[in-house]
N, C-alpha and C. Protein backbone atom coordinates (compact mmCIF):
# COMPACT_ATOMS: atom_id res chain seq x y z
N UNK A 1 10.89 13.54 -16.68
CA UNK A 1 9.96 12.87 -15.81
C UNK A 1 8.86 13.86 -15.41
N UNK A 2 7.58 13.50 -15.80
CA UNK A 2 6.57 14.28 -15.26
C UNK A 2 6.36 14.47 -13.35
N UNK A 3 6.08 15.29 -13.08
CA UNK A 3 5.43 16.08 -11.58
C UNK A 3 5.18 14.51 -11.02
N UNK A 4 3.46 14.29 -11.85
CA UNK A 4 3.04 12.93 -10.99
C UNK A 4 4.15 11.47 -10.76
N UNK A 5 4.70 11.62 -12.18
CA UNK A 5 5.75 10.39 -12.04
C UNK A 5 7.04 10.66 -10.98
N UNK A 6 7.47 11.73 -10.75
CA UNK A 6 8.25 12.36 -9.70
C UNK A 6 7.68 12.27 -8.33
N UNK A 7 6.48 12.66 -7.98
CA UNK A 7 5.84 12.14 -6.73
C UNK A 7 5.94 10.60 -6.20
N UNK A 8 5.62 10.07 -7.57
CA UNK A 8 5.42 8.39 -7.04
C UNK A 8 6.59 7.63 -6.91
N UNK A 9 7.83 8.25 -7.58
CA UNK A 9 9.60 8.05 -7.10
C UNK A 9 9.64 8.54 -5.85
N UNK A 10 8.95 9.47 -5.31
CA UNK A 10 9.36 10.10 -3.85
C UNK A 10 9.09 9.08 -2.68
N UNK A 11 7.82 8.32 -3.37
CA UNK A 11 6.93 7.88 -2.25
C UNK A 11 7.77 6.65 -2.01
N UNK A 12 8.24 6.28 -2.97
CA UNK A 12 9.17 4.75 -3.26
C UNK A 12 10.70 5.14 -2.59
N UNK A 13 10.86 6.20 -2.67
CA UNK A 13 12.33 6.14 -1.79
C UNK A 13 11.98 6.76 0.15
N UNK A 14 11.18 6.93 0.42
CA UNK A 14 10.78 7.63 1.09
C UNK A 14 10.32 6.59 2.50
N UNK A 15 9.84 5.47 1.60
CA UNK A 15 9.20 4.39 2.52
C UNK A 15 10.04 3.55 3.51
N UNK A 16 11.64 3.05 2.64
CA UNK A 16 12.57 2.00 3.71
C UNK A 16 12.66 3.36 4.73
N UNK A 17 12.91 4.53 4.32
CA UNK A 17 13.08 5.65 5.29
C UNK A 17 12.37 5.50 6.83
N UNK A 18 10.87 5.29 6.17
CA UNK A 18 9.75 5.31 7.38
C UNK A 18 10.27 4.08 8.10
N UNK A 19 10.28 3.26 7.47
CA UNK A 19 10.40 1.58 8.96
C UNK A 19 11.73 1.71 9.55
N UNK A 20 13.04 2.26 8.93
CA UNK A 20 14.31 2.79 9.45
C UNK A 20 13.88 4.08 10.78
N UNK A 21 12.92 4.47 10.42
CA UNK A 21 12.73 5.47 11.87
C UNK A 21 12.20 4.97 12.93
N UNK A 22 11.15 4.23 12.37
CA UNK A 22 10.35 3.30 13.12
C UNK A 22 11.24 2.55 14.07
N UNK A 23 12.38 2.12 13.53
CA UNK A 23 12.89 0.83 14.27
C UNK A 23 13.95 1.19 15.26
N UNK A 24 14.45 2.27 14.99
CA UNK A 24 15.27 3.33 15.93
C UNK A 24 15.05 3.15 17.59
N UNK A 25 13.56 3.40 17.21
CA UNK A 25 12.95 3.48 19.13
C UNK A 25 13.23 4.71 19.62
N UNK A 26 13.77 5.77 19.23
CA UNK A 26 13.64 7.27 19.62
C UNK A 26 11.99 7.50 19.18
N UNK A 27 11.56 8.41 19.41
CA UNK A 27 10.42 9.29 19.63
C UNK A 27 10.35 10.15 18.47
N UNK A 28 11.06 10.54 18.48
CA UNK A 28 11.44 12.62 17.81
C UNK A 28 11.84 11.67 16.19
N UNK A 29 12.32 10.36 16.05
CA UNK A 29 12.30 9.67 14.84
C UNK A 29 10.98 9.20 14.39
N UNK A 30 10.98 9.11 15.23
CA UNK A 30 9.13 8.18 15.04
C UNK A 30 8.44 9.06 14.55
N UNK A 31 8.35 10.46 15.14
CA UNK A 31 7.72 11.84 14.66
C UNK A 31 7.80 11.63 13.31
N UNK A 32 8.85 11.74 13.35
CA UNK A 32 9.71 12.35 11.42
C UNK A 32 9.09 11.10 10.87
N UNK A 33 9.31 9.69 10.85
CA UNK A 33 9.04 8.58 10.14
C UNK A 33 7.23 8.56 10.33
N UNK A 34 6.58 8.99 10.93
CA UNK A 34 5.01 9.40 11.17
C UNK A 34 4.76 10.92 9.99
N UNK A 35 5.57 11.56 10.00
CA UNK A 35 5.30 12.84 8.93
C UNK A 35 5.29 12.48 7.93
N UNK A 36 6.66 11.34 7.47
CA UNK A 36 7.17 11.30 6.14
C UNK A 36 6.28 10.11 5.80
N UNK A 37 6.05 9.42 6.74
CA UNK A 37 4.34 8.22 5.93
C UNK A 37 3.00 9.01 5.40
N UNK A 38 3.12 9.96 6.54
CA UNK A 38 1.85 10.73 6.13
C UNK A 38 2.05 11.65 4.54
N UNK A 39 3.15 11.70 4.40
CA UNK A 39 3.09 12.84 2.88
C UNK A 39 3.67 11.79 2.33
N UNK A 40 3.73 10.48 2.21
CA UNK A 40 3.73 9.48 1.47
C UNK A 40 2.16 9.21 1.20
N UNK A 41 1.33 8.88 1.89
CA UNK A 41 0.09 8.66 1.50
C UNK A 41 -0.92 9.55 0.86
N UNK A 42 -0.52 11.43 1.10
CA UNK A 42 -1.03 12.34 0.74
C UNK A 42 -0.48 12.80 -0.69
N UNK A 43 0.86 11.81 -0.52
CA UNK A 43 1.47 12.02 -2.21
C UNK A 43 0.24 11.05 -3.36
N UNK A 44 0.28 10.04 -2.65
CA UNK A 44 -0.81 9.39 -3.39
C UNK A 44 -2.06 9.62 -4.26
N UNK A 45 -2.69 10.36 -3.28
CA UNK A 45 -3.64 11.18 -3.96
C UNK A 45 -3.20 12.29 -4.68
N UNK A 46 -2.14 12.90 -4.96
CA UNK A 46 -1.49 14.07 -5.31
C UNK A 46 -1.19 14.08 -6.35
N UNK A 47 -0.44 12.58 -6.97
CA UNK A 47 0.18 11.95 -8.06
C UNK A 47 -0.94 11.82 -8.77
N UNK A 48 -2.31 11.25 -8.55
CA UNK A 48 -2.83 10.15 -9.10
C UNK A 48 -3.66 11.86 -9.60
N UNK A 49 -4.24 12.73 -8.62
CA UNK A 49 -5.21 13.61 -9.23
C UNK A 49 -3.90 14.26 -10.30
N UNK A 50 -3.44 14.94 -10.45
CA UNK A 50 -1.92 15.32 -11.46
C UNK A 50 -2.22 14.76 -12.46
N UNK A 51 -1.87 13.54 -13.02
CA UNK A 51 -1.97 12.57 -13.57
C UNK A 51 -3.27 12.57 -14.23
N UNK A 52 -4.54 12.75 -13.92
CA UNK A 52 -5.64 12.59 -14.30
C UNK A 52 -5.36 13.97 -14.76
N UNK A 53 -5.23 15.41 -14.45
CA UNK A 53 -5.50 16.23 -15.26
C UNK A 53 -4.51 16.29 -16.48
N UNK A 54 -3.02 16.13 -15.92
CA UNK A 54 -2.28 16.34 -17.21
C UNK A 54 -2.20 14.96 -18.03
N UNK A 55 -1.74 14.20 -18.09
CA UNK A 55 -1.61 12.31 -18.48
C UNK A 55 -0.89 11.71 -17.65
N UNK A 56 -2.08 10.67 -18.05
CA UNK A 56 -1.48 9.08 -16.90
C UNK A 56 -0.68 8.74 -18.21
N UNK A 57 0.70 8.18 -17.03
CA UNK A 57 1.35 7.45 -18.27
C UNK A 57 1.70 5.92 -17.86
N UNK A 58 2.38 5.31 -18.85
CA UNK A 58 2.75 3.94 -18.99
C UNK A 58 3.50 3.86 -17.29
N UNK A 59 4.45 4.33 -16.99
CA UNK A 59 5.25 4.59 -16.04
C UNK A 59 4.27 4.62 -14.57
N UNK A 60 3.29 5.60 -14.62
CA UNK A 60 2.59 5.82 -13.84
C UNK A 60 1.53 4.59 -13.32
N UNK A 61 1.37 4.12 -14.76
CA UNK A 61 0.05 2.56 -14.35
C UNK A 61 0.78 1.72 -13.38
N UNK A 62 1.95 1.18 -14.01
CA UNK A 62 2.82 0.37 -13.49
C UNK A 62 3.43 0.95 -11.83
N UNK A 63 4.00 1.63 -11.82
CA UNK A 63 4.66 1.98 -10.60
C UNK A 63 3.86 2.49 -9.39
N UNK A 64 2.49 3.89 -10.06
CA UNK A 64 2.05 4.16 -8.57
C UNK A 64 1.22 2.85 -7.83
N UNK A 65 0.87 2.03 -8.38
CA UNK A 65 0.30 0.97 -7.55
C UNK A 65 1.39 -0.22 -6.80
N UNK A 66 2.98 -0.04 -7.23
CA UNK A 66 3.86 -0.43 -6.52
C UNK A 66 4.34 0.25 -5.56
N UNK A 67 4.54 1.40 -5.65
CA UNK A 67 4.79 2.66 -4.76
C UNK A 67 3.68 2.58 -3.07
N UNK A 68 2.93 2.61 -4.23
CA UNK A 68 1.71 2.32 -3.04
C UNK A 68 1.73 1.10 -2.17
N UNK A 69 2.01 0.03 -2.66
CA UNK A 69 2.46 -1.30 -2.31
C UNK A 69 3.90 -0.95 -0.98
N UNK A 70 4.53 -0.46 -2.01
CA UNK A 70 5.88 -0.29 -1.26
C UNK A 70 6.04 0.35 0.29
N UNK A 71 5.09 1.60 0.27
CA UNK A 71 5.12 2.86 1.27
C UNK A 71 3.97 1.76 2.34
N UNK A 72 2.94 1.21 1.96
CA UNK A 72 2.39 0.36 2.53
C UNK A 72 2.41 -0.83 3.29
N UNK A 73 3.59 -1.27 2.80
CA UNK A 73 4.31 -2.69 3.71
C UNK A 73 5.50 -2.12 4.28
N UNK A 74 6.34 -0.76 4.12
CA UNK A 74 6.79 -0.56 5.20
C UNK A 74 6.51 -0.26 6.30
N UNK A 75 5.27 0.44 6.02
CA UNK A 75 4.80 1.01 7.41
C UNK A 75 3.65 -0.42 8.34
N UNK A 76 3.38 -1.56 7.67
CA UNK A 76 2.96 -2.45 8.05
C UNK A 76 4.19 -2.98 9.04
N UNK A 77 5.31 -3.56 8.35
CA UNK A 77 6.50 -4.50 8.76
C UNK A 77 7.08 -2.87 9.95
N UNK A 78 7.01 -2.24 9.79
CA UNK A 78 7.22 -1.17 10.88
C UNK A 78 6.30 -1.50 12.56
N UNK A 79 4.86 -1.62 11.85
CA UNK A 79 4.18 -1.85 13.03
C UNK A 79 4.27 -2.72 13.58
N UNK A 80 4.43 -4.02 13.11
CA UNK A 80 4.67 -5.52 13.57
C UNK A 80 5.79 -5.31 14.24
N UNK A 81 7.12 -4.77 13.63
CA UNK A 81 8.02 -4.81 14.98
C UNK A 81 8.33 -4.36 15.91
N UNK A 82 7.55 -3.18 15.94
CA UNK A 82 7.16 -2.56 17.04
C UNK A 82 5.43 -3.09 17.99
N UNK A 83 5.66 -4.20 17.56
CA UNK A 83 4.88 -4.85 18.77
C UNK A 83 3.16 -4.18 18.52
N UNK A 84 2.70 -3.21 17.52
CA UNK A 84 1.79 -2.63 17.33
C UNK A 84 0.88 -3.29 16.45
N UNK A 85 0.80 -4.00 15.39
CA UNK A 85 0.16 -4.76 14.52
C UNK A 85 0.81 -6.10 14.31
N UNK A 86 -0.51 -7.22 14.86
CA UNK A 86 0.36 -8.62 14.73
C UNK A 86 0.95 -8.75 13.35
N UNK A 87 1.64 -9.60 13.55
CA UNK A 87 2.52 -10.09 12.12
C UNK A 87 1.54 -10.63 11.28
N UNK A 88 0.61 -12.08 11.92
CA UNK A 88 -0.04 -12.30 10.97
C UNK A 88 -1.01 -11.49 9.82
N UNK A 89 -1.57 -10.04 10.27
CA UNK A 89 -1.81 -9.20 9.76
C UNK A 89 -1.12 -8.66 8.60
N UNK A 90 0.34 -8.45 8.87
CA UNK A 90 1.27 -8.05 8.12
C UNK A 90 1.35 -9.14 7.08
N UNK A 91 1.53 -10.18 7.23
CA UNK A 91 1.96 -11.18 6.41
C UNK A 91 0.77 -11.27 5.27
N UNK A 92 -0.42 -11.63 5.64
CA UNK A 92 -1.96 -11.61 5.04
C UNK A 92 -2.08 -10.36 4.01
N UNK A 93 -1.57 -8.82 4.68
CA UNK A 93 -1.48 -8.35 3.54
C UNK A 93 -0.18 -8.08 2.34
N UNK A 94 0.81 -8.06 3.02
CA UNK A 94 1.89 -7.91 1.95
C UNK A 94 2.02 -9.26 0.94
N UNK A 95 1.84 -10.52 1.73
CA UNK A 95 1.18 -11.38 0.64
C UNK A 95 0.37 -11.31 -0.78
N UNK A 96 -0.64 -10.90 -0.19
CA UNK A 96 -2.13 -10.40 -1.19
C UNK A 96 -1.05 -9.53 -2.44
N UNK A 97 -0.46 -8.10 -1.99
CA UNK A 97 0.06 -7.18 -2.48
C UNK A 97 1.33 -7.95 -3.13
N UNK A 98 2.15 -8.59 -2.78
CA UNK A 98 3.18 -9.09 -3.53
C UNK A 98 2.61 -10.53 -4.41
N UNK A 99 1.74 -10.80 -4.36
CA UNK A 99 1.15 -11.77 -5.53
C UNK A 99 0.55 -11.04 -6.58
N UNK A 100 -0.01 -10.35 -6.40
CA UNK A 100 -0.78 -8.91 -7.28
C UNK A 100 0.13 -8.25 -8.05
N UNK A 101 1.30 -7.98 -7.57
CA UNK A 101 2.15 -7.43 -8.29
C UNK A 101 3.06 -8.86 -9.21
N UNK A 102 3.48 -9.48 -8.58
CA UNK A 102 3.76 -10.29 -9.52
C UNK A 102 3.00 -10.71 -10.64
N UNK A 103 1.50 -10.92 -10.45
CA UNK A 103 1.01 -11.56 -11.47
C UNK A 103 0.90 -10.17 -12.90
N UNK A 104 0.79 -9.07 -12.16
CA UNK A 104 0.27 -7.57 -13.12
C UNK A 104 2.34 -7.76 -13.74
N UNK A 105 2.81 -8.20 -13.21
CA UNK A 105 4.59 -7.46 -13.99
C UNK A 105 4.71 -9.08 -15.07
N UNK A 106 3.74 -9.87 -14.41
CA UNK A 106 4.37 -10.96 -15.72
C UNK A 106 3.36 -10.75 -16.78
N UNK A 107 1.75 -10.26 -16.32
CA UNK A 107 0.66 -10.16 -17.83
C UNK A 107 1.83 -9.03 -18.77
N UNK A 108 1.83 -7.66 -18.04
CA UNK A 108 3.00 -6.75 -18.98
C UNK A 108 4.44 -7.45 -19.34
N UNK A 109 4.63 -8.41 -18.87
CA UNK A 109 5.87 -9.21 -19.82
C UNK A 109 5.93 -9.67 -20.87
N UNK A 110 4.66 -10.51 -20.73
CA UNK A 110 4.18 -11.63 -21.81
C UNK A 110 2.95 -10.56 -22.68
N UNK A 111 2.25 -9.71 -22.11
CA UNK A 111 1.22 -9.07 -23.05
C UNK A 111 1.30 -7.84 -23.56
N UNK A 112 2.09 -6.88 -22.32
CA UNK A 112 2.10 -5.37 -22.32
C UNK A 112 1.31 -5.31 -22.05
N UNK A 113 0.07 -5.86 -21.24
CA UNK A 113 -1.11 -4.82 -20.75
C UNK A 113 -0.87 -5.22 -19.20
N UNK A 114 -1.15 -3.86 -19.11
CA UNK A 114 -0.90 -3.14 -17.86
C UNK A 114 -2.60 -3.39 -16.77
N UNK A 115 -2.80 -4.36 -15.69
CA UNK A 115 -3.91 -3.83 -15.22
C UNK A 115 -4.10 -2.65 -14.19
N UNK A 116 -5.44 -2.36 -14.29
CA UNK A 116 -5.33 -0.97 -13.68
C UNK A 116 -6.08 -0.83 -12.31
N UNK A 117 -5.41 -0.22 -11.40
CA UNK A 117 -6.60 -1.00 -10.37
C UNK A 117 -8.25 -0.26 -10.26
N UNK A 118 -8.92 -1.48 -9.30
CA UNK A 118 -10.57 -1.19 -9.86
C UNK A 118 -10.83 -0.01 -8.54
N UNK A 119 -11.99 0.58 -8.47
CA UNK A 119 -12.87 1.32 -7.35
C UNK A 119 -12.45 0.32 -6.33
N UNK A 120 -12.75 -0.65 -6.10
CA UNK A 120 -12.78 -1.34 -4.34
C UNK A 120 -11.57 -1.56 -4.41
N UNK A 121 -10.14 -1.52 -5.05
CA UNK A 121 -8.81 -1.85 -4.47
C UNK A 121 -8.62 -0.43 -4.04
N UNK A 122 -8.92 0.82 -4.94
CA UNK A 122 -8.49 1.97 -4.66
C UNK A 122 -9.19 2.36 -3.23
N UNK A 123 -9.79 1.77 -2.93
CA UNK A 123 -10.86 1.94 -1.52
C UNK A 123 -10.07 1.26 -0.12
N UNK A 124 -10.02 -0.13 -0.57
CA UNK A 124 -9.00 -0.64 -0.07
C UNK A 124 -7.66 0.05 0.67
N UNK A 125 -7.01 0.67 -0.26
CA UNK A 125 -6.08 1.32 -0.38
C UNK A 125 -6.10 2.33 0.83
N UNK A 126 -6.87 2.97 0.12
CA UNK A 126 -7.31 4.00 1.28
C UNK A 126 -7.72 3.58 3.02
N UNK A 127 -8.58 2.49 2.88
CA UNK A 127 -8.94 2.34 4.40
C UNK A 127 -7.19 1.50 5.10
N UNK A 128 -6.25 1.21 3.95
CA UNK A 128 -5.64 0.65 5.13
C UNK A 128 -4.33 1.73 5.19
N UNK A 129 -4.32 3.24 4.16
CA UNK A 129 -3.36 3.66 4.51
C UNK A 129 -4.26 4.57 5.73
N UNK A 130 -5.14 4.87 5.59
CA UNK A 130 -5.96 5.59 7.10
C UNK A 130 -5.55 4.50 8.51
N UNK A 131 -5.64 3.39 8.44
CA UNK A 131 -5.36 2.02 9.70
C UNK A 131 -4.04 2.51 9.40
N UNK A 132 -2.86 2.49 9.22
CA UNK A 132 -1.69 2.69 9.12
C UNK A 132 -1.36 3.96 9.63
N UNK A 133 -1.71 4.87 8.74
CA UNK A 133 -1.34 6.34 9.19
C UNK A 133 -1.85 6.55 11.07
N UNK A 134 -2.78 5.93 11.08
CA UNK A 134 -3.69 5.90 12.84
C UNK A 134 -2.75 4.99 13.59
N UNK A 135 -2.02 4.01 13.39
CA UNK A 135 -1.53 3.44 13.92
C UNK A 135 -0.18 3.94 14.05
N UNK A 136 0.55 4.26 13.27
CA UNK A 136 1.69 5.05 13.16
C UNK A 136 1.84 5.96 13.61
N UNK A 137 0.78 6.74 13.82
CA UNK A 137 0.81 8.15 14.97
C UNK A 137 0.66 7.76 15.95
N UNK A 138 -0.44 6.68 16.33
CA UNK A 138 -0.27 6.68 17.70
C UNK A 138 0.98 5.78 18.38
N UNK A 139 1.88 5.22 17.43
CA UNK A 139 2.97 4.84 18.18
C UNK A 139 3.92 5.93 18.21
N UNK A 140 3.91 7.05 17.52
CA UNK A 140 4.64 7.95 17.68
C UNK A 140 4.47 9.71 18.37
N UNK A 141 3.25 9.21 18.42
CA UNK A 141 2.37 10.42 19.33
C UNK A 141 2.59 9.45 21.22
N UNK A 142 1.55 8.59 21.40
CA UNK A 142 1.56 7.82 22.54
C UNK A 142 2.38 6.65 22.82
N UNK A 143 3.29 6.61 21.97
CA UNK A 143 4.19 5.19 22.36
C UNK A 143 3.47 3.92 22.28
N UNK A 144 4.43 3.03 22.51
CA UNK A 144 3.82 1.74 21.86
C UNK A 144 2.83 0.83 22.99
N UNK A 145 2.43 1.67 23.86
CA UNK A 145 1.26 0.67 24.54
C UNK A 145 -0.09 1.08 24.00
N UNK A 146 -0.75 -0.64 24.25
CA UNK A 146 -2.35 -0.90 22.89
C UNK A 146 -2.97 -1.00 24.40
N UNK A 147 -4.45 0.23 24.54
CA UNK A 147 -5.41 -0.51 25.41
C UNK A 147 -6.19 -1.59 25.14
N UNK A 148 -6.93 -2.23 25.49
CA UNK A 148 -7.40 -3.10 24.60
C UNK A 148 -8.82 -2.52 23.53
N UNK A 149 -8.95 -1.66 24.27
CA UNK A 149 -9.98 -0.80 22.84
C UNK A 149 -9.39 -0.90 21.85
N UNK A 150 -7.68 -0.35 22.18
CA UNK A 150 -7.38 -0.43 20.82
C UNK A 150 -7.07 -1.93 19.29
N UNK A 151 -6.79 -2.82 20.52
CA UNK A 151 -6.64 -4.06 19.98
C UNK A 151 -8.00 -4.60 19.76
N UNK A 152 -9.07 -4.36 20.12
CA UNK A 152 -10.37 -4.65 19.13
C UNK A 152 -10.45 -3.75 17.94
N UNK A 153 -9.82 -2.46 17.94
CA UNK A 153 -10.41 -1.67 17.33
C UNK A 153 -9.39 -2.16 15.85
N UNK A 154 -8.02 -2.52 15.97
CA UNK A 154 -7.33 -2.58 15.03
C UNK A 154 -7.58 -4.51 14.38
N UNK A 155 -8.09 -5.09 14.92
CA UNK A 155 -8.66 -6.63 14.56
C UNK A 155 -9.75 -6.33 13.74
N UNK A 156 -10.87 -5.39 14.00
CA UNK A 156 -11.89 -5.01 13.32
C UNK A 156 -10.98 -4.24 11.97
N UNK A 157 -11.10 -3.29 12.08
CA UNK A 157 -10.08 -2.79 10.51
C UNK A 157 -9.68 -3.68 9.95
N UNK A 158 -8.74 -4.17 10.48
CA UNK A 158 -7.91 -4.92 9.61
C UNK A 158 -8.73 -5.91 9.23
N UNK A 159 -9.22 -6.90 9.69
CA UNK A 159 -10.06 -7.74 9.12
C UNK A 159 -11.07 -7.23 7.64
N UNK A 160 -11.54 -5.89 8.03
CA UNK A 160 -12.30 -5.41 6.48
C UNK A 160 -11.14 -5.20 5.72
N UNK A 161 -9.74 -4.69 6.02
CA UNK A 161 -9.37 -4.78 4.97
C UNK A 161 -8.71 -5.77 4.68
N UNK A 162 -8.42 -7.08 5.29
CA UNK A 162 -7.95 -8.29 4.93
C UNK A 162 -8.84 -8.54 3.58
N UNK A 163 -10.08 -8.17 3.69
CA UNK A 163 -11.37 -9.11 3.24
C UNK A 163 -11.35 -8.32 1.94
N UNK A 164 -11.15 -6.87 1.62
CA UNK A 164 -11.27 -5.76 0.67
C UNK A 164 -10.24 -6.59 -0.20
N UNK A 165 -8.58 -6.68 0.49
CA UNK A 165 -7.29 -6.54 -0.10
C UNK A 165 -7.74 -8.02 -1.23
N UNK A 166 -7.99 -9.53 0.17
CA UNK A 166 -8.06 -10.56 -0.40
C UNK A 166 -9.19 -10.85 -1.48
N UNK A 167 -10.18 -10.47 -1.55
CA UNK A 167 -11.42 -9.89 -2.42
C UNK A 167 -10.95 -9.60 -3.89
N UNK A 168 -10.18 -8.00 -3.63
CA UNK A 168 -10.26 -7.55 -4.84
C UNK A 168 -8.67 -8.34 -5.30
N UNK A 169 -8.08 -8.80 -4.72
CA UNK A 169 -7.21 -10.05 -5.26
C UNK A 169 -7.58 -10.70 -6.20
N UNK A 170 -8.47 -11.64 -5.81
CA UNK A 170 -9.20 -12.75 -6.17
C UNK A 170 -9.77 -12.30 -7.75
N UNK A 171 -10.37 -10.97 -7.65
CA UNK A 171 -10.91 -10.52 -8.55
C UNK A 171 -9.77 -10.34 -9.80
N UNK A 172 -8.34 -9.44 -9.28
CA UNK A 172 -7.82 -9.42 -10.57
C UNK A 172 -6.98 -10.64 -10.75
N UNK A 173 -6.90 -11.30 -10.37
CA UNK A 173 -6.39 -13.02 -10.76
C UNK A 173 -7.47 -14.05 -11.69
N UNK A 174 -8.65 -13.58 -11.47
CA UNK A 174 -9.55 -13.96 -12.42
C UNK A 174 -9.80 -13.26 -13.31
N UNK A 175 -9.68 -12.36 -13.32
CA UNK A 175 -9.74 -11.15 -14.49
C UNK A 175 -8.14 -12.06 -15.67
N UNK A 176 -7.35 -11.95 -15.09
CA UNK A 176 -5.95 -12.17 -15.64
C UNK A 176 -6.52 -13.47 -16.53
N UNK A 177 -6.58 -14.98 -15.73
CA UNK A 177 -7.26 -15.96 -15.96
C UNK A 177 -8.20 -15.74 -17.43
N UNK A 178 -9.29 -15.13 -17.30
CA UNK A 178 -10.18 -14.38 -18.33
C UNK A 178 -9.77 -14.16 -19.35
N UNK A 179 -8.69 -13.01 -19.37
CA UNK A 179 -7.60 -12.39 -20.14
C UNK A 179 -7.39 -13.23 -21.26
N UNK A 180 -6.54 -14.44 -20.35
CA UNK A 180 -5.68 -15.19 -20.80
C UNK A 180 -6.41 -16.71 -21.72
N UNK A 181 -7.73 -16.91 -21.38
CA UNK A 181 -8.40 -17.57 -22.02
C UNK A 181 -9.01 -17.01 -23.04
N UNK A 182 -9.33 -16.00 -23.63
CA UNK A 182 -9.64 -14.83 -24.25
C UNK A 182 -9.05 -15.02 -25.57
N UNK A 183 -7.59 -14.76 -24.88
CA UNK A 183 -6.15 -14.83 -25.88
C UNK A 183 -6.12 -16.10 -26.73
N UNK A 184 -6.41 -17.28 -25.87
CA UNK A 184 -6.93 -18.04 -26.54
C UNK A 184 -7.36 -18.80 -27.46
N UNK A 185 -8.96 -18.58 -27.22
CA UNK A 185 -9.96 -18.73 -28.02
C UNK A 185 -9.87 -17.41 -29.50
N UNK A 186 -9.01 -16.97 -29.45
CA UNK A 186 -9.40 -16.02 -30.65
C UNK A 186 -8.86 -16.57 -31.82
């Protein structure tokens, strides 16, 4: 198993870890489950630059964008039950993310092609593991009370990235669609 493909196994076992600390309600867990999200998301970039210098592989297309998925809805379904990010939030995106993945594991069933994600999902990505990682510290830095600054401030985020996640959705479901008419006509 390559370095990068070893990172993106880490990030995938690493994640039920984070919402298991989360849900504890100790502090000094929350810490640890706030560290171990954060070098989950810093693995991300870690894997993916790796990968670009030595080879992306088959393994790697497929999984780090589940990994990412994975480390990402725990620490979502973490915040929701800790009273920190509404559910409907949660639901809106692990939705988006578990349709995405389904539709990318059945094109590689039926086609073997693997899609890859575009610039605005990888962007995506990023603005909501930054909303996550911010939110996750501050329930584990300041405990779980929201001023209401903060509850505008996390409705605003999330909403761009509702709009990013559901967006570039849309996009690779029509892409697939495309694909598949393609296949087709030939």
């Amino acid at each position: 198993m390559s370095t990068a493909n070893f990172i993106t196994t880490g990030r995938i076992v690493i994640a039920p870890i984070v919402l298991i600390l989360f849900l504890v309600g100790d502090n000094k867990l929350r810490m640890l489950g706030f560290i171990l999200f954060s070098f989950g998301a810093i693995s991300d970039f870690i894997d993916g630059y790796i990968a670009r210098r030595t080879r992306i592989s088959s393994f790697g297309k497929l999984w780090d964008p589940i990994a990412d998925k994975f480390l990402v809805g725990m620490g979502l379904i973490a915040l929701s039950c800790i009273s920190i990010l509404p559910w409907w939030i949660t639901i809106l995106l692990i939705l988006r993310d578990f349709t995405i993945t389904i539709a990318r594991l059945v094109i590689i069933q039926k086609r073997g092609i693997i899609i890859t994600p575009i610039l605005l999902a990888k962007l995506k990505t990023m603005l909501e593991l930054i909303m996550l990682w911010s939110l996750l510290g501050w329930a584990a830095i300041l405990g779980l009370s929201k001023p209401p600054w903060l509850e505008i401030a996390i409705l605003t985020v999330s909403s761009v990235v509702i709009m990013l996640s559901w967006g570039t959705g849309i996009y690779y479901l029509i892409s697939i669609i495309r694909k598949k008419q393609a296949n087709y006509n030939q």
